[in-house]
Protein backbone atom coordinates (compact mmCIF):
# COMPACT_ATOMS: atom_id res chain seq x y z
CA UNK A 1 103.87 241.51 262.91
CA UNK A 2 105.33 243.14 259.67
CA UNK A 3 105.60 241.02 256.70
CA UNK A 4 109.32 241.65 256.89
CA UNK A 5 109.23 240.01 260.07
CA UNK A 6 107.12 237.19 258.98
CA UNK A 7 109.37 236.60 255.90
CA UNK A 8 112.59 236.24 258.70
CA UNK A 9 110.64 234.40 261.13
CA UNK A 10 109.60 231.72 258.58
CA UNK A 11 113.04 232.08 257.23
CA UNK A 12 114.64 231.06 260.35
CA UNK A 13 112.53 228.28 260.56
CA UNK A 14 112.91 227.06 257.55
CA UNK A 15 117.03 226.76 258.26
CA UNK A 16 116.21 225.08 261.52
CA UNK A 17 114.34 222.19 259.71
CA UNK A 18 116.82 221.76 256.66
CA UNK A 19 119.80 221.47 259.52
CA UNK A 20 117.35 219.17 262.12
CA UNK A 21 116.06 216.82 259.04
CA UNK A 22 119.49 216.14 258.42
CA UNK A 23 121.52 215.61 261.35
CA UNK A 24 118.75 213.31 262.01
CA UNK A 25 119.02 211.73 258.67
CA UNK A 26 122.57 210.80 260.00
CA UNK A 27 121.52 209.57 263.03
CA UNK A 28 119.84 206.83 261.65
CA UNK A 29 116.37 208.61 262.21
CA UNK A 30 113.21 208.15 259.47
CA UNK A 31 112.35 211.87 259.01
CA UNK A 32 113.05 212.45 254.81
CA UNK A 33 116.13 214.87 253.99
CA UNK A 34 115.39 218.04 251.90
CA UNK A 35 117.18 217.97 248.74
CA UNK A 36 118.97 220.76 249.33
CA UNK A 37 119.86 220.34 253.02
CA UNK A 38 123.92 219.90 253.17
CA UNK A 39 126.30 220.30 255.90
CA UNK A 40 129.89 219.90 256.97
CA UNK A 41 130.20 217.33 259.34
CA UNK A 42 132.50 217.61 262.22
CA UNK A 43 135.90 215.94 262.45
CA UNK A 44 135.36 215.34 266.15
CA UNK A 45 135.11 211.90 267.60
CA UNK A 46 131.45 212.46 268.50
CA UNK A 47 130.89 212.21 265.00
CA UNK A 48 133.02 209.32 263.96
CA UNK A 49 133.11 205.33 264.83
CA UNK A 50 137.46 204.56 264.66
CA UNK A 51 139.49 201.48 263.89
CA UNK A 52 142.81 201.35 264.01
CA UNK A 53 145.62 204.30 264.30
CA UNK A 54 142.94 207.34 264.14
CA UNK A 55 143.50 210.59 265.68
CA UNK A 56 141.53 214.03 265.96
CA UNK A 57 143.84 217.13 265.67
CA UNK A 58 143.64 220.94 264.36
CA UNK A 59 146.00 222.54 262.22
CA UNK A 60 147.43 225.53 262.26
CA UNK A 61 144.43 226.98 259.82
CA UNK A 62 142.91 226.04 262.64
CA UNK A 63 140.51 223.76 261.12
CA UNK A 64 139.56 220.51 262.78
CA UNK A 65 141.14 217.74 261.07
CA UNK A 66 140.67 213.59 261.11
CA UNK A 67 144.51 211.86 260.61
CA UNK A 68 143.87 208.26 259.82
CA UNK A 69 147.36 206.48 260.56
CA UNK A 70 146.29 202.74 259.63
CA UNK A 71 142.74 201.43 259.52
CA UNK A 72 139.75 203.96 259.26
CA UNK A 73 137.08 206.06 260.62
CA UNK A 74 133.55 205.40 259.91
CA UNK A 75 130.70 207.77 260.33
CA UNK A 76 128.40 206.91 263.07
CA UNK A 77 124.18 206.40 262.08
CA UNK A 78 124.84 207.13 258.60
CA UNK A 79 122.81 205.41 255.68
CA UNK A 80 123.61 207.51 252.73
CA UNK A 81 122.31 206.47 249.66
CA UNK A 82 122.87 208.88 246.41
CA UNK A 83 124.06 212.79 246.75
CA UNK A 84 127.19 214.61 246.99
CA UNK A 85 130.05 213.92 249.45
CA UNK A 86 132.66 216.80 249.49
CA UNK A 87 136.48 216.36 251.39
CA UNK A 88 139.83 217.51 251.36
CA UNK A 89 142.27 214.98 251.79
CA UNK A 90 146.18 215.93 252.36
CA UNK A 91 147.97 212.25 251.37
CA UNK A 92 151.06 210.28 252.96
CA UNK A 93 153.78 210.43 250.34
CA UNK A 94 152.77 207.73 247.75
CA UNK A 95 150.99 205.64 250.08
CA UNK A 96 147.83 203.85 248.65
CA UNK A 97 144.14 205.10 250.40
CA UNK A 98 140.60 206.02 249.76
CA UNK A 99 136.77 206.46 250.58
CA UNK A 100 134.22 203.82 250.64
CA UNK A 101 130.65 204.52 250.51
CA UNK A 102 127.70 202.47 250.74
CA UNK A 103 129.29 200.01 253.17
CA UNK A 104 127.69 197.03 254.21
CA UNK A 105 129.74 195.15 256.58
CA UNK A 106 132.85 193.84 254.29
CA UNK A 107 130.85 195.09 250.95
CA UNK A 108 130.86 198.72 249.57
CA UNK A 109 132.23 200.59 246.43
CA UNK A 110 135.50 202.51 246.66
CA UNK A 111 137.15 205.18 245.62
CA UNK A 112 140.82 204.35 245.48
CA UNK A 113 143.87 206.86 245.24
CA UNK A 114 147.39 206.21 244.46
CA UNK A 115 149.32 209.61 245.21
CA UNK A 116 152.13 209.32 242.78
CA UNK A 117 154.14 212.16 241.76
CA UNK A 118 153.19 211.90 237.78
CA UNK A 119 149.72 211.58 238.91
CA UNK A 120 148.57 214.17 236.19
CA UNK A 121 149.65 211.70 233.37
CA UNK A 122 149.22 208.34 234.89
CA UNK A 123 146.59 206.03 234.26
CA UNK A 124 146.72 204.69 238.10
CA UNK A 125 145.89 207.71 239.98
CA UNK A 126 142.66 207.48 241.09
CA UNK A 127 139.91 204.01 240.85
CA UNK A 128 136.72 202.95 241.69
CA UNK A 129 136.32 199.36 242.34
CA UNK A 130 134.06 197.40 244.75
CA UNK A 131 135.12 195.43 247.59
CA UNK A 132 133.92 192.20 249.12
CA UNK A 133 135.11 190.19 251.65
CA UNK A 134 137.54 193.05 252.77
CA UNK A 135 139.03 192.61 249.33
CA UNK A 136 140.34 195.19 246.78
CA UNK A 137 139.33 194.27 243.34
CA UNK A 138 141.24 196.87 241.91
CA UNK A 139 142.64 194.39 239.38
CA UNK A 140 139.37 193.40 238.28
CA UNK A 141 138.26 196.72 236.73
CA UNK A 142 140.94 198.37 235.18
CA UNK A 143 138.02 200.35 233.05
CA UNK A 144 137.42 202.44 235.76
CA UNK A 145 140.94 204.29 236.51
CA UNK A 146 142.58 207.29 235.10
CA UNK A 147 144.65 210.56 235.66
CA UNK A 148 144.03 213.58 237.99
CA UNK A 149 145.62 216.70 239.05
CA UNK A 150 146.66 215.45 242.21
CA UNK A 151 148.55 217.76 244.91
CA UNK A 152 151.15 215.22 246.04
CA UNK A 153 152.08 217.57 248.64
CA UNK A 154 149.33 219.69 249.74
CA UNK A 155 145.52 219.15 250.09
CA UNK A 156 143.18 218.24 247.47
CA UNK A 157 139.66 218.54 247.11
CA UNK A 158 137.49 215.62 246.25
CA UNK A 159 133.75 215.36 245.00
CA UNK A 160 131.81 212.57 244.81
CA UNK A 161 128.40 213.10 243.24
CA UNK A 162 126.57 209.67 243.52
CA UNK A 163 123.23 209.08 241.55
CA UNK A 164 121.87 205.48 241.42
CA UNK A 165 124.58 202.74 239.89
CA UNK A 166 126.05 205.83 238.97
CA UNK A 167 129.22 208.59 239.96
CA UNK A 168 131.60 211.19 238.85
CA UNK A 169 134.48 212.56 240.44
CA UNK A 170 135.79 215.66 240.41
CA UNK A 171 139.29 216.48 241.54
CA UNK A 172 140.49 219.96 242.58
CA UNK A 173 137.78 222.11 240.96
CA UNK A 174 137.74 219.46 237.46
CA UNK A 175 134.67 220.96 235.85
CA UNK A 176 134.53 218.38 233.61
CA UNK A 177 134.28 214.66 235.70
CA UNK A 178 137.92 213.44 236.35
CA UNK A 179 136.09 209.70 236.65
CA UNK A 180 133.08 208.50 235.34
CA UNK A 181 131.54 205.74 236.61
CA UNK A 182 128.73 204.12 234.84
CA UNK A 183 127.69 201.58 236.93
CA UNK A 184 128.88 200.53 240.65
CA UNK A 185 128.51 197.06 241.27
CA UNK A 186 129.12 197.38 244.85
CA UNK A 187 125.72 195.43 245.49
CA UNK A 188 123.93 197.94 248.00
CA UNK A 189 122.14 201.19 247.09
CA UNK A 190 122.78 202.86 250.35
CA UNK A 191 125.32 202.46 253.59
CA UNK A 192 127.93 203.97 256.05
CA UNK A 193 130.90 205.97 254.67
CA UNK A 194 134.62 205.50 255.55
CA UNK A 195 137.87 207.29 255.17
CA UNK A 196 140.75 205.37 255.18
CA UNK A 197 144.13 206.20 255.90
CA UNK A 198 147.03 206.84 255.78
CA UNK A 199 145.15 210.19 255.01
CA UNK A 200 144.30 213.62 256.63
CA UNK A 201 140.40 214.73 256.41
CA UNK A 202 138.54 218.07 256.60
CA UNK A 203 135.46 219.87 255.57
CA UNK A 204 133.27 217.01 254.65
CA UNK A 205 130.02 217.74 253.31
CA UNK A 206 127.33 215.62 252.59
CA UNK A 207 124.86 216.62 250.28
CA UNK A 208 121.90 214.38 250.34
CA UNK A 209 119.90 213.83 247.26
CA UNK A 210 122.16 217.00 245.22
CA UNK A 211 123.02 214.73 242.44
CA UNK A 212 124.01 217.31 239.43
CA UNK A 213 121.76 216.08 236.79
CA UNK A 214 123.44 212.51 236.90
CA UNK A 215 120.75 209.96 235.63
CA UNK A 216 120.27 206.88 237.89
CA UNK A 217 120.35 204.11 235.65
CA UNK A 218 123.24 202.16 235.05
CA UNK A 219 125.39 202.86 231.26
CA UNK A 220 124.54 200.31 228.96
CA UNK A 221 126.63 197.01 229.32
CA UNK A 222 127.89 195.48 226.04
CA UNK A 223 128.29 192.54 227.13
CA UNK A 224 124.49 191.96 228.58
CA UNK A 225 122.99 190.86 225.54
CA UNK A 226 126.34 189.76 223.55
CA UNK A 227 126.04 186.08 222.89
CA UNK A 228 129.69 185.53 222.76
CA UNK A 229 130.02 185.82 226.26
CA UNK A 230 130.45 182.71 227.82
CA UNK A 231 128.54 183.13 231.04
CA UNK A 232 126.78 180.18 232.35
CA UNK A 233 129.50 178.77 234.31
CA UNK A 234 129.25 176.90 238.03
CA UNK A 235 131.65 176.81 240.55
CA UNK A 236 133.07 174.37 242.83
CA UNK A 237 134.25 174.79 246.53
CA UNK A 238 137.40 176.85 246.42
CA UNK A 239 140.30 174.43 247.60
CA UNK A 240 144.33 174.76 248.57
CA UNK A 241 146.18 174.79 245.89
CA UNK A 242 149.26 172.80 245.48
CA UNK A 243 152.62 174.81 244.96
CA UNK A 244 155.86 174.91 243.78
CA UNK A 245 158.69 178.03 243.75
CA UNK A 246 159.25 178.72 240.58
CA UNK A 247 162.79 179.04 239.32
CA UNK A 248 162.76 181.36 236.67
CA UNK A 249 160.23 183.80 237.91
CA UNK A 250 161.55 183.39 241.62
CA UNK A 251 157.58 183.25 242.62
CA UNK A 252 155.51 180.52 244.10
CA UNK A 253 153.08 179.16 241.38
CA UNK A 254 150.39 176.47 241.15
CA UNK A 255 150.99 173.21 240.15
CA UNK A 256 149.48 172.07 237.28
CA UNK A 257 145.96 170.34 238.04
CA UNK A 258 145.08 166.98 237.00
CA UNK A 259 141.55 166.88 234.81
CA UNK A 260 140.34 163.51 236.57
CA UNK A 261 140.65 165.47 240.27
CA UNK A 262 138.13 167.17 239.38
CA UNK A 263 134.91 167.18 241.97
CA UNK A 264 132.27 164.96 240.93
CA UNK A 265 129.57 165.55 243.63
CA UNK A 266 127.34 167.49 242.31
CA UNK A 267 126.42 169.31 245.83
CA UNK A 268 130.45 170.80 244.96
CA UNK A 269 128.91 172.99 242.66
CA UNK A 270 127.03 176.41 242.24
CA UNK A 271 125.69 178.69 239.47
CA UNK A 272 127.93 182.05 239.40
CA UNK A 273 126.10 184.74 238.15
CA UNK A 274 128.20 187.42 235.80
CA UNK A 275 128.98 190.80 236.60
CA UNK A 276 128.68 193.75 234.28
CA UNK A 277 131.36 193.26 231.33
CA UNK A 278 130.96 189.72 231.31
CA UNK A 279 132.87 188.90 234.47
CA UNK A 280 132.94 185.92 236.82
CA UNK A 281 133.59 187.72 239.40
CA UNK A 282 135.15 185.08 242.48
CA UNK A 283 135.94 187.57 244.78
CA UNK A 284 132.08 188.62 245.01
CA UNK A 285 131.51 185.16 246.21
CA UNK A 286 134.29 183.55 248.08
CA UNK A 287 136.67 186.63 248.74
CA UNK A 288 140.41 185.17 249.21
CA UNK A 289 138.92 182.03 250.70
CA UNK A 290 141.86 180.79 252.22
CA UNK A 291 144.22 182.30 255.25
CA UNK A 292 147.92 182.56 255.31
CA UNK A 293 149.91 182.11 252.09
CA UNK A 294 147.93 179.44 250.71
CA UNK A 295 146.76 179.56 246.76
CA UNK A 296 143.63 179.08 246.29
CA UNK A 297 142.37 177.25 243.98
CA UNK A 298 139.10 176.72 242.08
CA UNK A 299 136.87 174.68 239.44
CA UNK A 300 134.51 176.38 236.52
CA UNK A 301 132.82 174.26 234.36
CA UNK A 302 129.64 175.34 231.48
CA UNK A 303 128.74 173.75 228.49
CA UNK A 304 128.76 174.99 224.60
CA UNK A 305 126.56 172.75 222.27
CA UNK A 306 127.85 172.85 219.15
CA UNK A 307 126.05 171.64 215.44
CA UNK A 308 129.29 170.26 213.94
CA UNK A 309 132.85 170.07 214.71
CA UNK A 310 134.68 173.18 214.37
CA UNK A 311 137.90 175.60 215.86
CA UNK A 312 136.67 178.27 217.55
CA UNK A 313 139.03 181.33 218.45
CA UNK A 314 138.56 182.38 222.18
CA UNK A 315 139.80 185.75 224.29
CA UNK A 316 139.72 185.18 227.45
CA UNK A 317 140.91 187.44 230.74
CA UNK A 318 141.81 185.97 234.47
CA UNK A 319 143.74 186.58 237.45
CA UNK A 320 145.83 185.09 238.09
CA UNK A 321 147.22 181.64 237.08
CA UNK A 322 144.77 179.64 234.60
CA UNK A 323 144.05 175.99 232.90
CA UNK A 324 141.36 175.36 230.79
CA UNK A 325 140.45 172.21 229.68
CA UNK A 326 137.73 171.33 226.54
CA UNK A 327 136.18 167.21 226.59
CA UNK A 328 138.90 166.55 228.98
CA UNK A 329 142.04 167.60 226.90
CA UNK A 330 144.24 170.36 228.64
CA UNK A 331 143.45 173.32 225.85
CA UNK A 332 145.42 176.76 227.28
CA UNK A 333 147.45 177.43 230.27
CA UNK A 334 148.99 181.08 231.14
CA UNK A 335 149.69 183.28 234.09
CA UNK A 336 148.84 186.66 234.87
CA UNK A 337 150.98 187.61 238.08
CA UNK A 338 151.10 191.71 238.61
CA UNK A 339 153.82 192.59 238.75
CA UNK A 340 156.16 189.47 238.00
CA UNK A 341 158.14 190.02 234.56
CA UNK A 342 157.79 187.30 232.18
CA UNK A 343 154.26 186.50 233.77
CA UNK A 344 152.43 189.40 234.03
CA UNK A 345 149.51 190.26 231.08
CA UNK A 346 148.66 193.72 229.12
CA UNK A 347 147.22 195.90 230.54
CA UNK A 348 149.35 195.90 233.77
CA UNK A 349 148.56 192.81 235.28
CA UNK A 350 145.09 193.60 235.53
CA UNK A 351 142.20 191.41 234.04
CA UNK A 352 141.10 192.04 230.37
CA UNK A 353 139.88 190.23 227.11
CA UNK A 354 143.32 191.03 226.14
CA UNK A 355 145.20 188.92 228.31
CA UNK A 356 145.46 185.98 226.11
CA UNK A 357 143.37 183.80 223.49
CA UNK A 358 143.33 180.33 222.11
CA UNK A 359 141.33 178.30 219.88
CA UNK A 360 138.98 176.02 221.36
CA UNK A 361 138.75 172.53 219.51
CA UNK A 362 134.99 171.59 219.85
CA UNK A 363 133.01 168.21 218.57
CA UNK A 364 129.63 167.89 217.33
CA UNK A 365 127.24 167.80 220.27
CA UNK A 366 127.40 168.61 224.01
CA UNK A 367 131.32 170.09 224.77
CA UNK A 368 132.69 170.28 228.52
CA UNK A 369 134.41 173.49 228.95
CA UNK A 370 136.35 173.43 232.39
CA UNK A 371 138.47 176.06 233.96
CA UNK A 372 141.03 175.82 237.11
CA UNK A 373 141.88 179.30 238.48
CA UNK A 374 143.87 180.13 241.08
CA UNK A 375 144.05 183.94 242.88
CA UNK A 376 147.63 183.63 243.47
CA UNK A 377 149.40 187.32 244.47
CA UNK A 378 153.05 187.42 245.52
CA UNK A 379 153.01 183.38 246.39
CA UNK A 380 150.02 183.06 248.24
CA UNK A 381 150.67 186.09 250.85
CA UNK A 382 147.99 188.07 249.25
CA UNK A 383 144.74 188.05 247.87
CA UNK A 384 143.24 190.95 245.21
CA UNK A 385 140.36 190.51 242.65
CA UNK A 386 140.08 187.14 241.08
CA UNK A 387 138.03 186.12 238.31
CA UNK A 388 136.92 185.23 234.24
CA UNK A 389 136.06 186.53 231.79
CA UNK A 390 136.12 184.09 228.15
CA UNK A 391 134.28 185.56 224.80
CA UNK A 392 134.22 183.48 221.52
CA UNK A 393 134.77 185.26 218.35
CA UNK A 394 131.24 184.40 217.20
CA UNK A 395 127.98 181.84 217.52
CA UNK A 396 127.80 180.24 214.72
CA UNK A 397 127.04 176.76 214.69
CA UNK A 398 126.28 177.13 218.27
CA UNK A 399 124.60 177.75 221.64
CA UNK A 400 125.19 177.36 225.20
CA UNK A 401 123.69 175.44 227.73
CA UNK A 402 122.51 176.92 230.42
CA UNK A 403 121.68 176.23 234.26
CA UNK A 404 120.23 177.86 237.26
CA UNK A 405 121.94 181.30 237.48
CA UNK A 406 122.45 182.90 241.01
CA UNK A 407 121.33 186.03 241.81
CA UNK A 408 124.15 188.62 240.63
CA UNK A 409 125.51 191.34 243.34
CA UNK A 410 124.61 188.72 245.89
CA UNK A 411 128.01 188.28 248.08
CA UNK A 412 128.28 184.73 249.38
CA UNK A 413 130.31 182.79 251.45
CA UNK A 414 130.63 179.14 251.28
């Protein structure tokens, strides 16, 4: 045999193992994936595990093409952990969808896209966020949405290129990353992938292991090692939260707790461990907690030793409706309801440091910090990200207490 012929031969071969490796990668098989083995993947329902309005059409490119109506299609015996994942996606009107990747269950991250017609200026066009529970927590992390040039009425291409807590997204040929995320707190490092609709999908491509350069480890978090943070808080059992319509802002809201209701048993309790940025993160651990249009409600309570008595000035940020209470005394009270003028915080309704601050009256000695949050969303009838976050404006004169911390990225149910 010629060399020529040798060279094509082992050639060939070489193809044929870069395209079996994979496709058995997918299928759930051990055998390792080249790191330059890619593929498009069908948009056939071979391929592709449906729920919901799904349906497998071509158009009249004649390319095969996944329409997700309501729900989503998930691909079948895939575990795909970092790498590139390639799409075009045509939208419905302004309607909200996205991709979620490393799904476990009712946990992944997400890529979220609102389709607006000024997408190319606003700051909501496209998100990552994680979900628990089958909950959004867009409103939780604000930090992580911007502008793109979105085609509202043709078909964009997206790239994810997913390295460790780690991704960028590029949108219709962005050299530079349209999103930067620099860490996903999703809480897996590998799983399925689903589209969701309403959405059209073709020529995916999956990558495996092509990650661009992009370094694995997680950005630095600011708030890790910043000792303003409040952060050793526990938790009690969520509970219903009694309600009222409110007049004036036409809403149903919380009524306002009482400070002696207040579990005492200390089983009622658990340590919450903090997310990256200093959040107490609730949907991580209970998700909405409640069916139906019930509030729900819930108890935090830490502990800040302090050397003398002093006024110290607090930020704090929430969702969505929040009392906090210091030795018992009823301290600040606000709301933060998207989307309800009169009650809804800078920046958009979404949770930040700038939502509101106080000044926390503490005594010499051991001070009982207590919060009551509820995750109230249009009255009950629907539940988004809910959480904490509360930084003092310095140390001095004192520390916290801590307790037994839970393991963070750990979804749990009670």
């Amino acid at each position: 045999m010629s060399t020529l012929s040798k060279y094509t031969s082992w050639t060939k071969a070489l193809c044929w193992l870069r395209k079996s490796l994979f496709f058995s990668a997918i299928a759930g098989l051990s055998q390792p994936i080249l790191a330059s083995a890619s593929s498009y993947i069908p948009m056939t329902p071979a391929h592709w595990q449906t729920k919901g309005d799904v349906s497998f059409q071509r158009d009249q490119a004649e390319q095969d093409i996944l329409v997700v109506n309501k729900g989503y299609a998930e691909l079948k015996n895939t575990n795909f952990s970092n790498g590139t994942i390639e799409f075009d996606t045509r939208f419905v009107g302004d309607r909200i969808t996205g991709i979620t990747f490393r799904q476990h269950a009712d946990v992944a991250d997400a890529l979220y896209f609102r389709p607006s017609a000024d997408c190319a200026v606003s700051e909501e066009c496209i998100q990552y966020m994680p979900t628990a529970h089958h909950v959004f927590e867009w409103d939780l992390y604000g930090q992580y949405q911007t502008h793109a040039p979105i085609n509202h009425d043709g078909w964009n291409h997206i790239k994810l290129v997913l390295s460790g807590a780690r991704m960028n997204v590029f949108v219709n040929g962005a050299h530079a990353p349209t999103l930067a995320v620099g860490t996903l707190v999703g809480g897996f490092p590998d799983g399925s992938i689903r589209l969701h609709g309403p959405a059209s999908y073709a020529r995916l491509r999956i990558a495996p292991n092509v990650v661009d350069g992009l370094p694995p480890v997680a950005s630095s978090d600011p708030a890790k090692d910043d000792p303003r943070y409040v952060r050793d808080w526990f938790a009690s059992k969520p509970f219903v939260m009694p309600s009222r319509m409110d007049a004036t802002l036409q809403e149903r809201t919380g009524i306002d707790p009482v400070y002696s209701s207040m579990p005492k048993q200390t089983s009622s309790w658990k340590p919450v461990a903090l997310d990256p940025g200093g959040l107490v993160n609730l949907t991580r651990w209970y998700g909405d907690a409640q069916t139906g249009q019930a509030i729900t409600g819930i108890w935090l309570r830490t502990t800040i030793n302090a050397d003398h008595d002093q006024i110290k000035h607090v930020d704090m940020g929430w969702t969505r409706e929040v009392w906090v209470f210091v030795n018992g005394k009823l301290a600040f009270q606000s709301k933060n309801l998207y989307g309800i003028k009169g009650a809804s915080k800078e920046p958009g309704g979404r949770l930040s440091l700038a939502n509101g601050s106080f000044d926390m009256a503490l005594q010499k000695g051991a001070n009982h910090v207590v919060v009551v949050l509820d995750d109230n969303f249009a009255g009950g009838q629907q539940h988004w990200g809910w959480g904490l976050e509360m930084r003092l404006a310095n140390t001095d004169g004192i520390r916290q207490i801590g307790g037994a911390v839970a393991k963070a990225n750990a979804p749990s149910a009670l």
